[in-house]
Protein backbone atom coordinates (compact mmCIF):
# COMPACT_ATOMS: atom_id res chain seq x y z
CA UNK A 1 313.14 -4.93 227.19
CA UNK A 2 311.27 -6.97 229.55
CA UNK A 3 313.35 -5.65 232.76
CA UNK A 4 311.93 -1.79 231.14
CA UNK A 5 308.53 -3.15 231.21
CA UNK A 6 308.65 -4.50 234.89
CA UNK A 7 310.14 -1.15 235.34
CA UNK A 8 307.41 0.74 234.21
CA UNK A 9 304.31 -1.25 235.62
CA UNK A 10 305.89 -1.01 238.78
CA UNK A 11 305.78 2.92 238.13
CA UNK A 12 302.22 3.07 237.44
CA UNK A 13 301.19 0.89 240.47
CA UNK A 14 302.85 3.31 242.82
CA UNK A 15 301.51 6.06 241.08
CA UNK A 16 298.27 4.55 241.68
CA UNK A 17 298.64 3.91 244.80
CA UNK A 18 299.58 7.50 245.74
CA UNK A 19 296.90 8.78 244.08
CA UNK A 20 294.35 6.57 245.61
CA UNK A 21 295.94 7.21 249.05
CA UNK A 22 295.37 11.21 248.40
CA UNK A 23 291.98 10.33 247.73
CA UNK A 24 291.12 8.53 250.34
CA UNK A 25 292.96 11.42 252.36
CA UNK A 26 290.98 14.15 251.14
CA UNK A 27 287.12 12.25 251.58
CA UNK A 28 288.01 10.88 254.87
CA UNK A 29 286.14 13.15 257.86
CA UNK A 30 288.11 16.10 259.29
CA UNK A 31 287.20 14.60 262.50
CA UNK A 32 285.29 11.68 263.97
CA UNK A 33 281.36 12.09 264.10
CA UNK A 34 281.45 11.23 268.12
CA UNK A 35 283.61 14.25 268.26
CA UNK A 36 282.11 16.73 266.12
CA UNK A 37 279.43 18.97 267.95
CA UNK A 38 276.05 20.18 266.71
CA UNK A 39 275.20 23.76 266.05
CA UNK A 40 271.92 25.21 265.12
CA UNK A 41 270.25 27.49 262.82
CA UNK A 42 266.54 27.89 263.73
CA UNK A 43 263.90 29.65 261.74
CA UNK A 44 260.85 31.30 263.37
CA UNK A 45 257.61 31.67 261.23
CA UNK A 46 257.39 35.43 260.43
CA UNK A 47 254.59 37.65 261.09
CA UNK A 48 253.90 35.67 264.34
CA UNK A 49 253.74 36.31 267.86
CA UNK A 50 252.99 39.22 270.11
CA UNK A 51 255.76 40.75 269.01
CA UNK A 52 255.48 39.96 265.35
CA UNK A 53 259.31 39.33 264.79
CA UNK A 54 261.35 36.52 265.46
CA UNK A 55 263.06 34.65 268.69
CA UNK A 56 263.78 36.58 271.30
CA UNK A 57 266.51 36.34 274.56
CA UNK A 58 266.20 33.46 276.81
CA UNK A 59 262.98 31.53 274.37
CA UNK A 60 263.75 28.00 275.05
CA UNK A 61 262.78 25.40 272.45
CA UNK A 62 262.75 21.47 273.33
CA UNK A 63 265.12 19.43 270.78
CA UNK A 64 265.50 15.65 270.33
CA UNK A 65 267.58 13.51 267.56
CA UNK A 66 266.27 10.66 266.74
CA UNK A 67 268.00 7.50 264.21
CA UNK A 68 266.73 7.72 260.87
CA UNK A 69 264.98 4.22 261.30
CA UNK A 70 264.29 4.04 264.29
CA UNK A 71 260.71 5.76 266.23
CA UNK A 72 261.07 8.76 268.18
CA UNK A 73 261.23 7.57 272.31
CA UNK A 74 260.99 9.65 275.24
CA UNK A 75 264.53 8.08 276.01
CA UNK A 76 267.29 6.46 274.56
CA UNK A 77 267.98 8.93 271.33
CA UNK A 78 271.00 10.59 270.60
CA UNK A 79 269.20 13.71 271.63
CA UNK A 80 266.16 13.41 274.32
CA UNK A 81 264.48 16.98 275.00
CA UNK A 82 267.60 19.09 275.43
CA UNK A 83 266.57 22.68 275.78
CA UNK A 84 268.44 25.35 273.43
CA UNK A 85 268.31 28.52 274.68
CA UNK A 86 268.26 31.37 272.39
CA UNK A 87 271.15 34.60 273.34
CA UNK A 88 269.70 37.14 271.08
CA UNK A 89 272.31 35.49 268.46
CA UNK A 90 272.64 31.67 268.70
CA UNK A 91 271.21 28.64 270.25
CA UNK A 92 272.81 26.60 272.69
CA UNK A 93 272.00 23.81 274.98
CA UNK A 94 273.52 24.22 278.44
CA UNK A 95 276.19 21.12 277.30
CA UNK A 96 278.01 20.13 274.18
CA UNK A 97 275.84 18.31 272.11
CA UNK A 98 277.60 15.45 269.97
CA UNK A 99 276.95 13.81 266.59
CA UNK A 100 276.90 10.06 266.30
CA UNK A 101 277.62 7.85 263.22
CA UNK A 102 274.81 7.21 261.25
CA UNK A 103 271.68 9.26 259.75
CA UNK A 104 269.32 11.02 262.11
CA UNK A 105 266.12 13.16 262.40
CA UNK A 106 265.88 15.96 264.25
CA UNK A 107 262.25 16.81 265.98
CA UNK A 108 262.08 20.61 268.03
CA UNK A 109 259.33 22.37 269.37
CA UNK A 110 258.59 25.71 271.16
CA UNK A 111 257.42 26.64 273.89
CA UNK A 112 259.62 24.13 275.74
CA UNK A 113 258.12 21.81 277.98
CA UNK A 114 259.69 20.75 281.19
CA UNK A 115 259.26 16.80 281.59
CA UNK A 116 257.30 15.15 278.76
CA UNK A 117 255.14 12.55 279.23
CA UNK A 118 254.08 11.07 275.44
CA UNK A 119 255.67 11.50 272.43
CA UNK A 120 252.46 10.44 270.54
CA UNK A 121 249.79 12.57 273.31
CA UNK A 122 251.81 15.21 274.95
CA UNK A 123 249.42 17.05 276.50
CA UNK A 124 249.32 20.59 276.21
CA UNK A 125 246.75 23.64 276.99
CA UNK A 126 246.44 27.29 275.53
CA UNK A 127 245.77 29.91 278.22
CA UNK A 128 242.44 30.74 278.93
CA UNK A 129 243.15 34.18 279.03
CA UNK A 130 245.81 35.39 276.68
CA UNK A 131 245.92 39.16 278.20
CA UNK A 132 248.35 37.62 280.48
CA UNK A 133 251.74 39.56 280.03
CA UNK A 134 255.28 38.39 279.85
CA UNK A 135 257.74 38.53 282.86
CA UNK A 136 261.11 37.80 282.69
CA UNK A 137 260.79 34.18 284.04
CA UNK A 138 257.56 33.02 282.23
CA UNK A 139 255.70 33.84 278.65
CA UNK A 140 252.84 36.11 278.34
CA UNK A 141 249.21 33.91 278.18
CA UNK A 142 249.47 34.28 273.86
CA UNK A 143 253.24 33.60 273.64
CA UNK A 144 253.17 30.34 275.72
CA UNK A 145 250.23 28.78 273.40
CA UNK A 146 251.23 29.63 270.31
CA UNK A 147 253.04 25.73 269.51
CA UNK A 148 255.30 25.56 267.13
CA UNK A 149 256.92 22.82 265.52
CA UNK A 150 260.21 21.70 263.46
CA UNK A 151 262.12 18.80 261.95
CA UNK A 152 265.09 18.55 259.96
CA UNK A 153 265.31 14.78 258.09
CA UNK A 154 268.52 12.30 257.16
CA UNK A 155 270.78 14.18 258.57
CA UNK A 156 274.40 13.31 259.49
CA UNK A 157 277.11 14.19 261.80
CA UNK A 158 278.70 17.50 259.89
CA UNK A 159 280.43 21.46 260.63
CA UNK A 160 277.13 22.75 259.00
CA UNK A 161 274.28 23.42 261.44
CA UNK A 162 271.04 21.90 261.60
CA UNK A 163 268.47 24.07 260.00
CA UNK A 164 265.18 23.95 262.49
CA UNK A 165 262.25 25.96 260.47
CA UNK A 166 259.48 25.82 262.77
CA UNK A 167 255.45 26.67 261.86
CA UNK A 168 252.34 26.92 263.64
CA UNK A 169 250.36 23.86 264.65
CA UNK A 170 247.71 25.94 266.26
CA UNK A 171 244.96 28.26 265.16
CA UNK A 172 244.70 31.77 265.47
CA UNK A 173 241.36 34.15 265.30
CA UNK A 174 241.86 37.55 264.97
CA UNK A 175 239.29 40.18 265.54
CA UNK A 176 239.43 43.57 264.23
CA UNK A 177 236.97 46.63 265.78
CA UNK A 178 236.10 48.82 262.72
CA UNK A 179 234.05 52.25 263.22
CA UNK A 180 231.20 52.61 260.73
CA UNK A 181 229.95 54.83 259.22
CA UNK A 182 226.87 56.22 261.65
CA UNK A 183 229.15 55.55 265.00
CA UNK A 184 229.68 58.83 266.53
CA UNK A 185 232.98 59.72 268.60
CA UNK A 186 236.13 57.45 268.94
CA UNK A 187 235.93 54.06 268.63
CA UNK A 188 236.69 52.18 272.46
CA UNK A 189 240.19 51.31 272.74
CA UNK A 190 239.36 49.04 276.19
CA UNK A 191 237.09 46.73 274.86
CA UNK A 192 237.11 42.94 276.02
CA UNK A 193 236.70 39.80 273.50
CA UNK A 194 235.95 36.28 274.24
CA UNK A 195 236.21 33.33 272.43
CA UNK A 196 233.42 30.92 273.67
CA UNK A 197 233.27 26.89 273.18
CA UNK A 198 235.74 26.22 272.31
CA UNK A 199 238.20 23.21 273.97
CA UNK A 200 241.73 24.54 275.19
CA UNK A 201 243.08 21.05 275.62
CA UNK A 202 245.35 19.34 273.12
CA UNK A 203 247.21 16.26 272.54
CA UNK A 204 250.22 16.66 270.18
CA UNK A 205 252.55 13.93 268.41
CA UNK A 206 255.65 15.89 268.83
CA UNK A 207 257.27 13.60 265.52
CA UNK A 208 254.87 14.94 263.40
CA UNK A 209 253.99 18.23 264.74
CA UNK A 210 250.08 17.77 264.96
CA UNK A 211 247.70 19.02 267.80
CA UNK A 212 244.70 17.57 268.17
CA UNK A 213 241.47 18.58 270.49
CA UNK A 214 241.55 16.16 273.95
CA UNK A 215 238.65 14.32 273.07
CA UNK A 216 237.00 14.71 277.02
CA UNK A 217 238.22 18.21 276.99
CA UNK A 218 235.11 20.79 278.19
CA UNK A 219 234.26 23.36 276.05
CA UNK A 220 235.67 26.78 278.37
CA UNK A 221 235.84 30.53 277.27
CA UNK A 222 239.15 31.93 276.19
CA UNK A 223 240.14 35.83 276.58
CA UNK A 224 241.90 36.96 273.63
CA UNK A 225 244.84 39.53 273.84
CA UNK A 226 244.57 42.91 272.53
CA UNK A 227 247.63 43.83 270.16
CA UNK A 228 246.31 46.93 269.24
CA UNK A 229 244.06 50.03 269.48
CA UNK A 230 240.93 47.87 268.11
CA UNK A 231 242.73 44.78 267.38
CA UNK A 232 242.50 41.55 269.02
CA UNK A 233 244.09 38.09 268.65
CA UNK A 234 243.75 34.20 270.02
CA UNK A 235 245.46 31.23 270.18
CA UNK A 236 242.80 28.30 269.53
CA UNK A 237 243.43 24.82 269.42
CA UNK A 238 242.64 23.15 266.14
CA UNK A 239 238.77 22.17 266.20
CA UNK A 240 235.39 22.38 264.14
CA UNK A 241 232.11 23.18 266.01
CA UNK A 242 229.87 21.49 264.26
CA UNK A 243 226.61 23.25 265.58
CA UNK A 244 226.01 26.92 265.61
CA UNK A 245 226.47 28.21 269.20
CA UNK A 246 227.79 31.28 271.22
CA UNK A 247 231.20 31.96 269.47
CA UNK A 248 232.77 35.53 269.63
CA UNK A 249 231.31 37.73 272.20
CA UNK A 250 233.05 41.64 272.03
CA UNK A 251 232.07 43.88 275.23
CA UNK A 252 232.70 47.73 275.35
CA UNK A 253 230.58 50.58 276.54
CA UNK A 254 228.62 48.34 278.32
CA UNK A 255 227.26 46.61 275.37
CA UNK A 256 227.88 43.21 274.22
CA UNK A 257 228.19 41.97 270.91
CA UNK A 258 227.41 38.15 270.83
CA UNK A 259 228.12 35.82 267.54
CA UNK A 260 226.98 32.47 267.06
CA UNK A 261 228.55 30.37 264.19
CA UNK A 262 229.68 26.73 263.15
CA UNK A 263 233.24 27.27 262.47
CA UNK A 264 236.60 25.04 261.45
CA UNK A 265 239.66 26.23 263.05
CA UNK A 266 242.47 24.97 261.13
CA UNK A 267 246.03 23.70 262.21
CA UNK A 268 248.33 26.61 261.49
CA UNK A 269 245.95 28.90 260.24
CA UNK A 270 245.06 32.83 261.16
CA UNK A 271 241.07 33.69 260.51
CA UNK A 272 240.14 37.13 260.34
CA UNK A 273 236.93 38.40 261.71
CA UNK A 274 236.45 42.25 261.25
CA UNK A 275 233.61 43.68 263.42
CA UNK A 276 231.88 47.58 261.70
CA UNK A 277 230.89 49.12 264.78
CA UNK A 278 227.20 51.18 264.56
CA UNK A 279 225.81 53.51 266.95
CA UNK A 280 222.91 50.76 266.73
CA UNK A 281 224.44 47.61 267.98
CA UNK A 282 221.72 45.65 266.21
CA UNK A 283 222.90 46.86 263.09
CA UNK A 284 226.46 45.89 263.55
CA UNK A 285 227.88 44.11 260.33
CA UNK A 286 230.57 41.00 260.54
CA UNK A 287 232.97 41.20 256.95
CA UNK A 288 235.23 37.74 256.94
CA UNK A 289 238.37 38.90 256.26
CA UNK A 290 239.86 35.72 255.28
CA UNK A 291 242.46 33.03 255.83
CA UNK A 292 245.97 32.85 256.46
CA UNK A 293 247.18 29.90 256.17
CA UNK A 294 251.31 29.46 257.22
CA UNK A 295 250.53 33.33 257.43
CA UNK A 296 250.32 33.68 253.75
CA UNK A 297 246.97 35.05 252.14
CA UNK A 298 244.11 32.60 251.28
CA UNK A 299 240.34 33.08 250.85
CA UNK A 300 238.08 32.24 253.03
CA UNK A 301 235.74 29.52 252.07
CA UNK A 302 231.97 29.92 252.77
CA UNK A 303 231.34 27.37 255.14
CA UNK A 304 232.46 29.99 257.77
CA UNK A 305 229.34 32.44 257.75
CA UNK A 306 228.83 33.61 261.05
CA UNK A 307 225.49 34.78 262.85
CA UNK A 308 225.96 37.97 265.14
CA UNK A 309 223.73 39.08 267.72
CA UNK A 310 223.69 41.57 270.45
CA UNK A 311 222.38 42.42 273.24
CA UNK A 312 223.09 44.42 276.91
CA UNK A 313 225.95 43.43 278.99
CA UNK A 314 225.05 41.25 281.25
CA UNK A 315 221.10 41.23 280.72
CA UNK A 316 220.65 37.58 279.25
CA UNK A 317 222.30 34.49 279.72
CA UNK A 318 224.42 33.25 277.53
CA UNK A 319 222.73 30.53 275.09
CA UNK A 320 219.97 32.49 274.87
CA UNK A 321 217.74 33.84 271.55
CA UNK A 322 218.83 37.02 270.22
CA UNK A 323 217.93 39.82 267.64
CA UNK A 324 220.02 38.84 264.64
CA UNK A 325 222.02 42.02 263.30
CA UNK A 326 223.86 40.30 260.76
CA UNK A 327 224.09 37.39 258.75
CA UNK A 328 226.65 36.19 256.42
């Protein structure tokens, strides 16, 4: 009886043992983490862009991977501003990119910068004049300041890709041309619109994905980019002007259309600014369209009224006192 007993034990602590052997088996990695490589799934924000789609051939975005508890350097992180370049299907970086034991965070941004200086105050401009079109070794003046941003948190060396979902850490203004009621023939499809006062200097923290204005920026004047028969769009670095002052200034026909506002430009924001065009320029009217706010619908709160005033192209200097047409 006691040889059946020994018998048996030793039975179950085999079995045991093979069973805990096929478990260990089955949760162990299919491969080490220094030899698995990283692939990438990245997200653009929709309804953004000039072209209002998504990523297109050859957009580079700047990646780095960073340990989980340790700050984001310029240098010594798994992954230090690699550029992935998008093919029209995947991204790549021009070199196998390797996981590492351990938990990470991954930081990318877009456009992608060639040789950053400060994680913390990266500097970085919009373009003064955003009618500047894209070639097929540089973005267009709108496309290379729209700044997006992306992180993907605790993640670990793994098959699956990491998921990059970018947004917008800039502001957009967009101006539409509307043809009232009284205003006789077609509306002008060649009009110009300026943004004035505004700062096109920013600093960004590139771990956190926020811009802010260079505090000894100057205040310039910043040509938006028509994308369409009356419409008209800008890339504007996050700011508030505190004091009403020359704003939005729309010139066609020979006649300019000056507004002077306070206004808050928020971080990843879109504010709409429609413009009802009279035959009377004094008695053009300004309707606030609203907010968009991660380019999904929000209202517009009233601390945004805008003054508009016009006058001749070109007869006064700008600053000066004008006839009021509108105010809201």
């Amino acid at each position: 009886m006691k040889n059946y007993i020994i018998r048996y034990a030793s039975l179950a602590l085999a079995i045991l043992g093979v069973v805990a052997c096929s478990e260990e088996h089955e949760t162990a990695p299919s491969q080490d983490a220094k030899s698995t490589p990283m692939s990438f799934v990245v997200t653009h924000p929709g309804q953004t862009r000039a072209t209002a789609t998504a990523f297109e051939r050859n957009d580079r975005i700047g990646l780095y991977v960073a340990d989980v508890n340790a700050p984001l350097e310029l240098g010594g992180n798994l992954v230090n501003n690699e550029a992935l370049t998008f093919d029209g299907n995947k991204w790549a970086a021009s070199r196998t990119l390797f996981w590492d034991k351990g938990s990470f965070n991954a930081y990318a941004y877009y456009p992608y910068i060639n040789g950053i200086s400060s994680i913390t105050d990266q500097p970085f401009s919009v373009s003064t004049d955003q009618r500047t079109a894209k070639t097929a070794t540089a973005l267009g003046g709108y496309e290379a300041s729209d700044l997006l941003f992306a992180t993907s948190k605790k993640i670990m060396a793994s098959v699956s890709p990491i998921r990059l979902t970018f947004k917008h850490i800039m502001s957009k203004l967009k101006i539409r041309l509307i043809k009232g009621e009284d205003f006789e023939g077609d509306m002008p499809t060649t009009a110009t619109v300026y943004i004035h006062n505004t700062v096109p200097t920013a600093t960004v923290d590139l771990q956190v994905g926020v811009a802010t204005r260079y505090v000894k920026g100057t205040r310039q004047t910043i040509i938006a980019r028509q994308d369409g028969d009356t419409s008209y769009s800008a890339i504007i670095v996050p700011q508030r002007i505190d004091n009403r002052q020359p704003l939005i200034e729309v010139v066609m026909n020979g006649v300019s259309y000056l507004f002077e506002s306070k206004f808050q430009f928020k971080p990843g924001t879109e504010h709409l600014v429609n413009l009802i065009i009279s035959d009377n320029p004094d008695k053009v009217k300004i309707d606030i369209g609203g907010e968009i706010q991660d380019w999904q619908y929000l209202y517009l709160n009233e601390e945004n009224n805008l003054h508009i005033v016009s006058r001749s192209a070109g007869t006064y200097p700008m600053g000066s006192s004008f006839m009021a047409a509108a105010l809201w």
